[in-house]
C-alpha atoms as a PDB file:
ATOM      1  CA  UNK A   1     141.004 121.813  92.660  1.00  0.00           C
ATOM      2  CA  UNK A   2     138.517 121.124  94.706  1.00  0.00           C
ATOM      3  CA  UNK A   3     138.156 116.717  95.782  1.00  0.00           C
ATOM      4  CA  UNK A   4     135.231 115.129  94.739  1.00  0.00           C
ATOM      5  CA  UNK A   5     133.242 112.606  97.255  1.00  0.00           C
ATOM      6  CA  UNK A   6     132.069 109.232  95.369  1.00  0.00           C
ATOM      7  CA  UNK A   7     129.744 107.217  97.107  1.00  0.00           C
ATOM      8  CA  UNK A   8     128.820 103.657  95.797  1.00  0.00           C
ATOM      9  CA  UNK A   9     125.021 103.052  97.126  1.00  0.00           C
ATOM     10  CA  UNK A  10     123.874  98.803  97.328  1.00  0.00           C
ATOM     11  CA  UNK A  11     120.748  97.541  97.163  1.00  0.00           C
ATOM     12  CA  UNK A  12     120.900  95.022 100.285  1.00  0.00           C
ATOM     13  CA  UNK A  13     117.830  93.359 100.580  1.00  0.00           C
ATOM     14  CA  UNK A  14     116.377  92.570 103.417  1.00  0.00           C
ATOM     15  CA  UNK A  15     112.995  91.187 105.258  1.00  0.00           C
ATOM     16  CA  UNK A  16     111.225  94.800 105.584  1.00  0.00           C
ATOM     17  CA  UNK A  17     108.045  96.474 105.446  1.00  0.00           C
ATOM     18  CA  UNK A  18     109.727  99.868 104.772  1.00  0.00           C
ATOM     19  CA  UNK A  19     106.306 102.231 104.117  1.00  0.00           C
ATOM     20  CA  UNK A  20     103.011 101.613 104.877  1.00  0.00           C
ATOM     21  CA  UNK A  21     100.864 104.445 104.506  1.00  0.00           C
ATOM     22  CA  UNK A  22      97.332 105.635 104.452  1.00  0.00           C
ATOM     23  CA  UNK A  23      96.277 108.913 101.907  1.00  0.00           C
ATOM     24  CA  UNK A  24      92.812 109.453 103.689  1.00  0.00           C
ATOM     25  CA  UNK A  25      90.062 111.055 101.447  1.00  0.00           C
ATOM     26  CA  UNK A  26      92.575 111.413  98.440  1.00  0.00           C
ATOM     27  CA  UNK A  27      91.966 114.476  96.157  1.00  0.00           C
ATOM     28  CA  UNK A  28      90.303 113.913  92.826  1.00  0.00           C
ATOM     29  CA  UNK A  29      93.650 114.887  90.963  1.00  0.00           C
ATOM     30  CA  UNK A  30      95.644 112.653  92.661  1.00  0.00           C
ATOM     31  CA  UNK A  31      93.625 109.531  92.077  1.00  0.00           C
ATOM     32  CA  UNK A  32      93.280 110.490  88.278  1.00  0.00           C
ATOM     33  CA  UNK A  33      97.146 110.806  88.084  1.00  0.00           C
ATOM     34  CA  UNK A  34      97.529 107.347  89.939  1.00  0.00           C
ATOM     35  CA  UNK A  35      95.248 105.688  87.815  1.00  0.00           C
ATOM     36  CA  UNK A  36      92.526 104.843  90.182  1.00  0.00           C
ATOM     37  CA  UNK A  37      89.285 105.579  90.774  1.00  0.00           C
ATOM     38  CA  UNK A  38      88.340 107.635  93.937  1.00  0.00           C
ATOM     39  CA  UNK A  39      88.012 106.413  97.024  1.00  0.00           C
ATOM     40  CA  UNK A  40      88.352 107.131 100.626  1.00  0.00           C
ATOM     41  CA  UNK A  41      91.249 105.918 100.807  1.00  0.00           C
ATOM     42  CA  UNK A  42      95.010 104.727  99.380  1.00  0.00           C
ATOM     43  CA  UNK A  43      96.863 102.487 101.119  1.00  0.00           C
ATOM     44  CA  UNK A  44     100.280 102.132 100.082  1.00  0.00           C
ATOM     45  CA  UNK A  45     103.455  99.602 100.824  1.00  0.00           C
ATOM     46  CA  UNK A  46     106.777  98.765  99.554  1.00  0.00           C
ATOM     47  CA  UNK A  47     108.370  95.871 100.882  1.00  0.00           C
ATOM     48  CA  UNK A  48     111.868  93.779 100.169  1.00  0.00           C
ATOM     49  CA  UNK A  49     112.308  91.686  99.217  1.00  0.00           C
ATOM     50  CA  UNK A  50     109.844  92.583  96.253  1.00  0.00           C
ATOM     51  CA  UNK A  51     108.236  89.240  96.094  1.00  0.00           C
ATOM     52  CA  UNK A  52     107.241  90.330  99.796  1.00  0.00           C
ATOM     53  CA  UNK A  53     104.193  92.511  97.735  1.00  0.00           C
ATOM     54  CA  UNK A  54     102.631  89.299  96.441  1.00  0.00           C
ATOM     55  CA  UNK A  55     101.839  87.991 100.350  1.00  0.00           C
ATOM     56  CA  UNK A  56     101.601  91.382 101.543  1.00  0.00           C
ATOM     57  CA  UNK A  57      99.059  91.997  98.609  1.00  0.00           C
ATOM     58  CA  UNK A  58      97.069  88.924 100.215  1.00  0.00           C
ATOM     59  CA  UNK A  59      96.897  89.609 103.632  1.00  0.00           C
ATOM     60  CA  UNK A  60      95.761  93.054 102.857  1.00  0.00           C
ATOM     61  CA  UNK A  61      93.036  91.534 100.797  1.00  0.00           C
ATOM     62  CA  UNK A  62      91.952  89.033 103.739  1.00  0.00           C
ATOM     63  CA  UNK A  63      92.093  92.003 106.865  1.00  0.00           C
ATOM     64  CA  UNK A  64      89.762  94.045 104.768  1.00  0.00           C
ATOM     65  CA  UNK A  65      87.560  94.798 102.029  1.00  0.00           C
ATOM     66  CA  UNK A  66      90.070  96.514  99.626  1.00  0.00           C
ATOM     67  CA  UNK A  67      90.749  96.664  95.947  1.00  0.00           C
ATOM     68  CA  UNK A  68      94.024  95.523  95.131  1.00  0.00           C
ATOM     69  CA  UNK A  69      95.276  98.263  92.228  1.00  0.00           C
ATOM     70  CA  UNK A  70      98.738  97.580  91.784  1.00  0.00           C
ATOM     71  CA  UNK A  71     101.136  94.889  92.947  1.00  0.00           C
ATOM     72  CA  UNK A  72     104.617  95.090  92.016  1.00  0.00           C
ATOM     73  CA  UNK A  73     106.781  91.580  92.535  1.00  0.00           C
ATOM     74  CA  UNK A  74     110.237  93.500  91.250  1.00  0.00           C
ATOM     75  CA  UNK A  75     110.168  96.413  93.140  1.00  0.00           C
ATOM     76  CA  UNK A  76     107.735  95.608  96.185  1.00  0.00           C
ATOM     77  CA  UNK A  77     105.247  98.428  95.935  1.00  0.00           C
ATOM     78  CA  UNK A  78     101.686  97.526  96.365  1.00  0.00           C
ATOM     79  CA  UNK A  79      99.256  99.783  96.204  1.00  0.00           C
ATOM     80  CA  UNK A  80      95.313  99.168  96.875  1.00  0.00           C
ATOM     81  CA  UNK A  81      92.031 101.142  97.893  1.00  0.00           C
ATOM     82  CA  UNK A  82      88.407 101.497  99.638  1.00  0.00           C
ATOM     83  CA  UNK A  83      87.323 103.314 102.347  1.00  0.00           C
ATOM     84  CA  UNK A  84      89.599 104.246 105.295  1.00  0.00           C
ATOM     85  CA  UNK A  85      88.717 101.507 107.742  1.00  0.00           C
ATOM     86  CA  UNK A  86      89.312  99.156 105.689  1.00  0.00           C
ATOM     87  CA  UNK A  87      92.440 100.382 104.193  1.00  0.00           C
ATOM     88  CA  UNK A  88      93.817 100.806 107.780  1.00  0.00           C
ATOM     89  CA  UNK A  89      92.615  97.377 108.526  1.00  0.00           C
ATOM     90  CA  UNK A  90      93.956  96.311 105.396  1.00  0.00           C
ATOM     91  CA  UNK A  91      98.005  97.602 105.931  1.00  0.00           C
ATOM     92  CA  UNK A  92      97.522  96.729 109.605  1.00  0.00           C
ATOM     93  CA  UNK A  93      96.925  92.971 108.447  1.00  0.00           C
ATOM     94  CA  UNK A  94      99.186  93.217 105.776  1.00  0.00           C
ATOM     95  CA  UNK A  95     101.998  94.693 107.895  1.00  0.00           C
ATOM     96  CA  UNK A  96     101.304  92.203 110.973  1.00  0.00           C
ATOM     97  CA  UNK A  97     100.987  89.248 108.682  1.00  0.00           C
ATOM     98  CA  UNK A  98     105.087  89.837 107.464  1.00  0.00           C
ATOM     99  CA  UNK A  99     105.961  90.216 110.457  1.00  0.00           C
ATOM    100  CA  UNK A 100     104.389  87.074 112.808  1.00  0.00           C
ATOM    101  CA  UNK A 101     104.280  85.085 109.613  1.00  0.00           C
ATOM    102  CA  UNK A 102     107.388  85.898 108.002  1.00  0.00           C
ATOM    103  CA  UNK A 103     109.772  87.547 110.633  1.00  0.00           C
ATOM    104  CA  UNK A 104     109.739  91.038 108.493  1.00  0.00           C
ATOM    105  CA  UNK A 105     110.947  94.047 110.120  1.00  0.00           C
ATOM    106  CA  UNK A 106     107.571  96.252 110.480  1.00  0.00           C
ATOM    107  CA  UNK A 107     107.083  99.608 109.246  1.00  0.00           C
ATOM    108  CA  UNK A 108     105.207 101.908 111.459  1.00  0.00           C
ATOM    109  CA  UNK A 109     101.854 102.369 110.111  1.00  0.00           C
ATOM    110  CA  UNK A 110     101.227 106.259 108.843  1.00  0.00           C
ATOM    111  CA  UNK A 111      98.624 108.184 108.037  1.00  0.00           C
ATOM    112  CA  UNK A 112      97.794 111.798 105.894  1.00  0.00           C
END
């Protein structure tokens, strides 16, 4: 008989920016299966605690000229377009904001 490993995983929440990417020049299938319409770019961010997505969702909204598309205050995933400057400017602010502001942990800033 062979042992069996059990693991017990926790939800610990912390002050995090724990993704913050860029899709550059997103295909046309992608956007249709996200729901939004195309752009040059998707930013995307998922933060703890969730409620983290509501100011994140601001400051991306004030560092550049983005549409917000989704915004997620349980589960911390925000999710917003326009064109690739200004989604890069956009998660930069965002990301910088929670962590000066707030005293987040930062996520490195990626990019496909």
């Amino acid at each position: 008989m062979t042992e069996k490993f059990r693991s017990i995983q926790e939800y610990v929440p912390g002050k995090q920016a724990t993704l913050a990417h860029m899709i550059a020049h997103p295909s046309a299938e992608l956007c249709q299966q996200i729901g939004v319409a195309e752009q040059g770019a998707i930013g995307i961010m998922t933060i703890t605690p969730g409620e983290g997505a509501i100011i994140a969702g601001d400051a991306a909204g004030k560092s550049g000229d983005i549409k917000l598309e989704f915004v997620d205050r349980f589960t911390g995933c925000l999710v917003f377009t326009g064109d690739v400057a200004a989604v890069e400017s956009a998660l930069h602010g965002a990301v910088d904001a929670l962590a000066r502001v707030l005293g987040f942990s930062p996520a490195p800033i990626t990019k496909t």
